[in-house]
Each structure stands twice: as structure tokens, then as C-alpha cells.
N, C-alpha and C. Protein backbone atom coordinates (compact mmCIF):
# COMPACT_ATOMS: atom_id res chain seq x y z
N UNK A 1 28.93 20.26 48.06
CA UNK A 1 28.57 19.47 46.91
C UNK A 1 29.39 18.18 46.85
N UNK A 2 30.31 18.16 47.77
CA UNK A 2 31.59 16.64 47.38
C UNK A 2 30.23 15.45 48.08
N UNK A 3 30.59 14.29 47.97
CA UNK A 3 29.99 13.21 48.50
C UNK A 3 31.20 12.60 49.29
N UNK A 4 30.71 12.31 50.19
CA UNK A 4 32.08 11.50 51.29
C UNK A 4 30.99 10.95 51.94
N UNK A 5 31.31 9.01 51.82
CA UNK A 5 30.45 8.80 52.21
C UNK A 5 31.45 7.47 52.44
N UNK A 6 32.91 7.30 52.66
CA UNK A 6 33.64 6.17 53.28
C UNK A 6 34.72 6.47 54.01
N UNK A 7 34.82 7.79 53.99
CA UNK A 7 36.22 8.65 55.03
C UNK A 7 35.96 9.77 55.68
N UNK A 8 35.88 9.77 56.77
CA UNK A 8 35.77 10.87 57.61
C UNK A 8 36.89 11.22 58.57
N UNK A 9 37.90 11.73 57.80
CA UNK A 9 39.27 11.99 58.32
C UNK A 9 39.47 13.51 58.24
N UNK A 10 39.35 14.31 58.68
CA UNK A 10 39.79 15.65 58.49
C UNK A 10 40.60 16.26 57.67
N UNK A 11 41.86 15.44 57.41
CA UNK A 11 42.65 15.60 56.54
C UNK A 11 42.48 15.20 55.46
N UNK A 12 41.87 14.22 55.17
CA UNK A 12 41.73 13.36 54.03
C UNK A 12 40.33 14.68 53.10
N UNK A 13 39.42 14.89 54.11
CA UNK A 13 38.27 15.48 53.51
C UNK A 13 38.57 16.56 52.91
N UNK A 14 39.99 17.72 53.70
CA UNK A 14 40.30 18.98 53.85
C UNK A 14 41.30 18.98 51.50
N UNK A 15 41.67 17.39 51.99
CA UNK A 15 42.73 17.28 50.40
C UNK A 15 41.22 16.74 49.26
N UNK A 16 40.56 15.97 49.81
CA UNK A 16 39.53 15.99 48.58
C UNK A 16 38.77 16.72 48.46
N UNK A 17 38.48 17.94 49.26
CA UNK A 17 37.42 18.47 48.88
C UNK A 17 37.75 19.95 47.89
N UNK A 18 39.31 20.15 48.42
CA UNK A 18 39.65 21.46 47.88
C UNK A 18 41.03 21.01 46.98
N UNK A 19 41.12 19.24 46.16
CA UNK A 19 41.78 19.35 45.51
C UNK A 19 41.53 19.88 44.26
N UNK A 20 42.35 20.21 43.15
CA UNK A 20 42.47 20.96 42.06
C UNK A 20 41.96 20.05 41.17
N UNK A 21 42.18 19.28 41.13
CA UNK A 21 41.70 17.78 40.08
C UNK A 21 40.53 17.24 40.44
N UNK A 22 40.25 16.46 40.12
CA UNK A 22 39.01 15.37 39.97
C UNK A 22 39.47 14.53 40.36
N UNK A 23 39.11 13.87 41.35
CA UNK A 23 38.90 12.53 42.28
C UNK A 23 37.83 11.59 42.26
N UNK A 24 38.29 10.63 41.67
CA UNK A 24 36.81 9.76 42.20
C UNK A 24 37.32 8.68 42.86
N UNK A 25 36.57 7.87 43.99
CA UNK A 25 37.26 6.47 45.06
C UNK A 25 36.08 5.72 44.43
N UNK A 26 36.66 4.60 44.14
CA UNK A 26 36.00 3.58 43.64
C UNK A 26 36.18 2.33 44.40
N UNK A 27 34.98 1.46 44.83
CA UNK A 27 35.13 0.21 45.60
C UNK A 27 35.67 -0.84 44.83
N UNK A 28 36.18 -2.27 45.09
CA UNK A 28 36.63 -2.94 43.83
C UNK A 28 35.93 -3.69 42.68
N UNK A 29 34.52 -3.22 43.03
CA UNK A 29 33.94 -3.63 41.62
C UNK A 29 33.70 -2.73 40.54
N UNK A 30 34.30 -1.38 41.15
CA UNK A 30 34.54 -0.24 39.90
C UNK A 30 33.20 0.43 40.43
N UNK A 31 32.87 0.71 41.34
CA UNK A 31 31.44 1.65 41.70
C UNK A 31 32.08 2.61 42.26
N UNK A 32 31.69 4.07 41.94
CA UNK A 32 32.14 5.36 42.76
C UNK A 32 31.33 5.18 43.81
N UNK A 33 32.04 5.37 44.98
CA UNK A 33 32.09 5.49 46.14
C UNK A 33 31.73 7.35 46.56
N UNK A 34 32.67 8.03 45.80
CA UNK A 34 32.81 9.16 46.46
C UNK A 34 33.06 9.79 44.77
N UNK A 35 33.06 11.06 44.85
CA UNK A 35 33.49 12.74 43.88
C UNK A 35 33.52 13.50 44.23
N UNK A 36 34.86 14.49 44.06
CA UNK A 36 35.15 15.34 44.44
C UNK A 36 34.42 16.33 44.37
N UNK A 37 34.31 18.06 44.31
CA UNK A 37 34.00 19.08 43.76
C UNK A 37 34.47 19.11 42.66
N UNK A 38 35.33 19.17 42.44
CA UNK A 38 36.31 19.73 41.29
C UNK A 38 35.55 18.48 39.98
N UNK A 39 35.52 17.32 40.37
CA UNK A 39 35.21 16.38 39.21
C UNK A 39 34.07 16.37 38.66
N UNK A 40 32.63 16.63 39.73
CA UNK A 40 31.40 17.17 39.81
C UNK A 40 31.80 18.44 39.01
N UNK A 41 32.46 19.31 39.30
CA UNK A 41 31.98 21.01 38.30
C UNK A 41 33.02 20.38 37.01
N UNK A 42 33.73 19.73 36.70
CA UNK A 42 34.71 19.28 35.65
C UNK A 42 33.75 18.34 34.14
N UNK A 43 33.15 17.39 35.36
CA UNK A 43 32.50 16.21 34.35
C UNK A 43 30.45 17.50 34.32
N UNK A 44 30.37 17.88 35.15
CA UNK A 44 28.82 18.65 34.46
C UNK A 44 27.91 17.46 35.82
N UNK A 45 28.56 16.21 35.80
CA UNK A 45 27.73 15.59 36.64
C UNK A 45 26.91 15.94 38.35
N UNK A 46 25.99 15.66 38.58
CA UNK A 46 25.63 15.72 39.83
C UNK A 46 25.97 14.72 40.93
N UNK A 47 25.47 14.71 42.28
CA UNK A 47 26.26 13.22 42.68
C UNK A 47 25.41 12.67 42.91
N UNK A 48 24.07 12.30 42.64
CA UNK A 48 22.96 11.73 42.39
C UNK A 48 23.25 11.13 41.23
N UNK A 49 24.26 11.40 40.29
CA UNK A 49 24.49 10.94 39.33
C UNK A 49 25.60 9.71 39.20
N UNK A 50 26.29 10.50 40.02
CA UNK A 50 27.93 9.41 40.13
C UNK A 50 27.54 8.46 41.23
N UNK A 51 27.08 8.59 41.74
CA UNK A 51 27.33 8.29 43.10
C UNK A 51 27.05 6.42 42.78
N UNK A 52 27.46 5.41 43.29
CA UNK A 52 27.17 3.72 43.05
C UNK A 52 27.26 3.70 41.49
N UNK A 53 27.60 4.55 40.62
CA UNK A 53 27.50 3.95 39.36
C UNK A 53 28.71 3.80 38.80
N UNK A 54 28.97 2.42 37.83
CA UNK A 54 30.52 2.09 37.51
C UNK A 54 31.22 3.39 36.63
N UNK A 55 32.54 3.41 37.12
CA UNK A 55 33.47 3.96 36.61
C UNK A 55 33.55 4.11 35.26
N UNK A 56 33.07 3.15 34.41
CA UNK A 56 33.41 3.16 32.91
C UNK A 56 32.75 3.72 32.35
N UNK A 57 31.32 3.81 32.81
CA UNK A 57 30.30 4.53 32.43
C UNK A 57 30.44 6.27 32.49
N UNK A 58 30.84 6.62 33.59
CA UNK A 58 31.04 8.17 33.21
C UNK A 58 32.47 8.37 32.45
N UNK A 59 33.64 7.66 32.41
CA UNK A 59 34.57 7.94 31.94
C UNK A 59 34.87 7.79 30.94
N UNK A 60 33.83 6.74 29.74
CA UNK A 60 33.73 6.46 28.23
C UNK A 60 34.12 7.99 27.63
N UNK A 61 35.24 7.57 26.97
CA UNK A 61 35.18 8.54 25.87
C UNK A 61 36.05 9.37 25.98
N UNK A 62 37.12 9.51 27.32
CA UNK A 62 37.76 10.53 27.94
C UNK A 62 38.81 9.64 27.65
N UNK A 63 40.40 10.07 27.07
CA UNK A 63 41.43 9.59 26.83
C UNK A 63 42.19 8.71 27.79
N UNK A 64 42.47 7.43 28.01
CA UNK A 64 43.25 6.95 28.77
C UNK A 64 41.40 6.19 29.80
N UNK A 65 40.39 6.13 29.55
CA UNK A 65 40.12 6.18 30.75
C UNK A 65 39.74 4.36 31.39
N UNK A 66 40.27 3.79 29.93
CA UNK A 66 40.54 1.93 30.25
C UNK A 66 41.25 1.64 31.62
N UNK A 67 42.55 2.33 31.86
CA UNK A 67 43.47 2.15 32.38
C UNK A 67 43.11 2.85 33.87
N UNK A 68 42.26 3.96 33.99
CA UNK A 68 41.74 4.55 35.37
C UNK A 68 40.86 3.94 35.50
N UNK A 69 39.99 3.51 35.10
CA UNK A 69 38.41 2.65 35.44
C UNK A 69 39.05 1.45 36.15
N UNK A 70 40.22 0.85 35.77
CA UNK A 70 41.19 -0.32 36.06
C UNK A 70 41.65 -0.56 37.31
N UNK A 71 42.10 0.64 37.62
CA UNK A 71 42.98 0.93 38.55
C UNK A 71 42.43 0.30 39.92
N UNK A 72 43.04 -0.44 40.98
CA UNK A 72 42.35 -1.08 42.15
C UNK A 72 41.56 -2.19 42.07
N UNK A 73 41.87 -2.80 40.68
CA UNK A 73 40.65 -3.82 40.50
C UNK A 73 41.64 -4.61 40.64
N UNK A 74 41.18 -6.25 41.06
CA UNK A 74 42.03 -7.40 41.31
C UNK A 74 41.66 -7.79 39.95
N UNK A 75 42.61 -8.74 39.15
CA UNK A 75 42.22 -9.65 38.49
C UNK A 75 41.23 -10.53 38.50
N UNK A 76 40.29 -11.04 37.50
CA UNK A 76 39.47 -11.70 37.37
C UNK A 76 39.98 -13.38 37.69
């Protein structure tokens, strides 16, 4: 169920796929790139769902989530 669709590292796949948390990789215009398992069974979402759509949009409403939607973005 994870989406990996910009790293194909063994290791990298082996820590996102069976981390405990919710992961999402976002490109720098704030588009998910990728979701974990854990964030998929966490958020209810599918990855037909997450998948190219901005960060702010699934994370509205969840405490702190100005500052993670943020994260990796260059200044305007």
C-alpha cells in the first residue's frame, strides 16, 4: 500500500515502509511525492488520494501542521 515513486534504495524503502509514524516526501512546491503505510492507515487516506496533492490540504486542521507543510520549501 506505501507509494514510492522517487527512491528506490533498499534501505531507504525497508525505513519507510515499516516506519512507526507517518511520512510524507514532498517536492518543493509542497506536492506529496510519496506516503508511507503507517500515514495512509493513520490519515484514513488512500494514495490515489495523496499522491501530487499539496501538503496543506490533507494536513488542515492537524496541530502544528503550518510549520510541516513548510518544511523544505525555499522562500518566496
Amino acid at each position: 500500500m506505501a507509494i514510492i515513486s522517487t527512491a528506490h534504495i533498499p534501505a531507504f524503502e525497508l525505513l519507510f515502509n515499516h516506519a512507526t509514524q507517518g511520512i510524507l516526501l514532498a517536492d518543493g512546491a509542497g506536492l506529496i511525492k510519496a506516503a508511507n503505510p503507517c500515514f495512509l492507515e493513520w490519515s484514513g487516506h488512500t494514495p490515489e488520494k495523496v499522491l501530487n496533492k499539496p501538503t496543506d490540504s490533507l494536513l488542515a486542521g492537524i496541530s502544528g501542521h503550518r510549520c510541516v507543510a513548510k518544511m523544505g520549501r525555499s522562500s518566496p
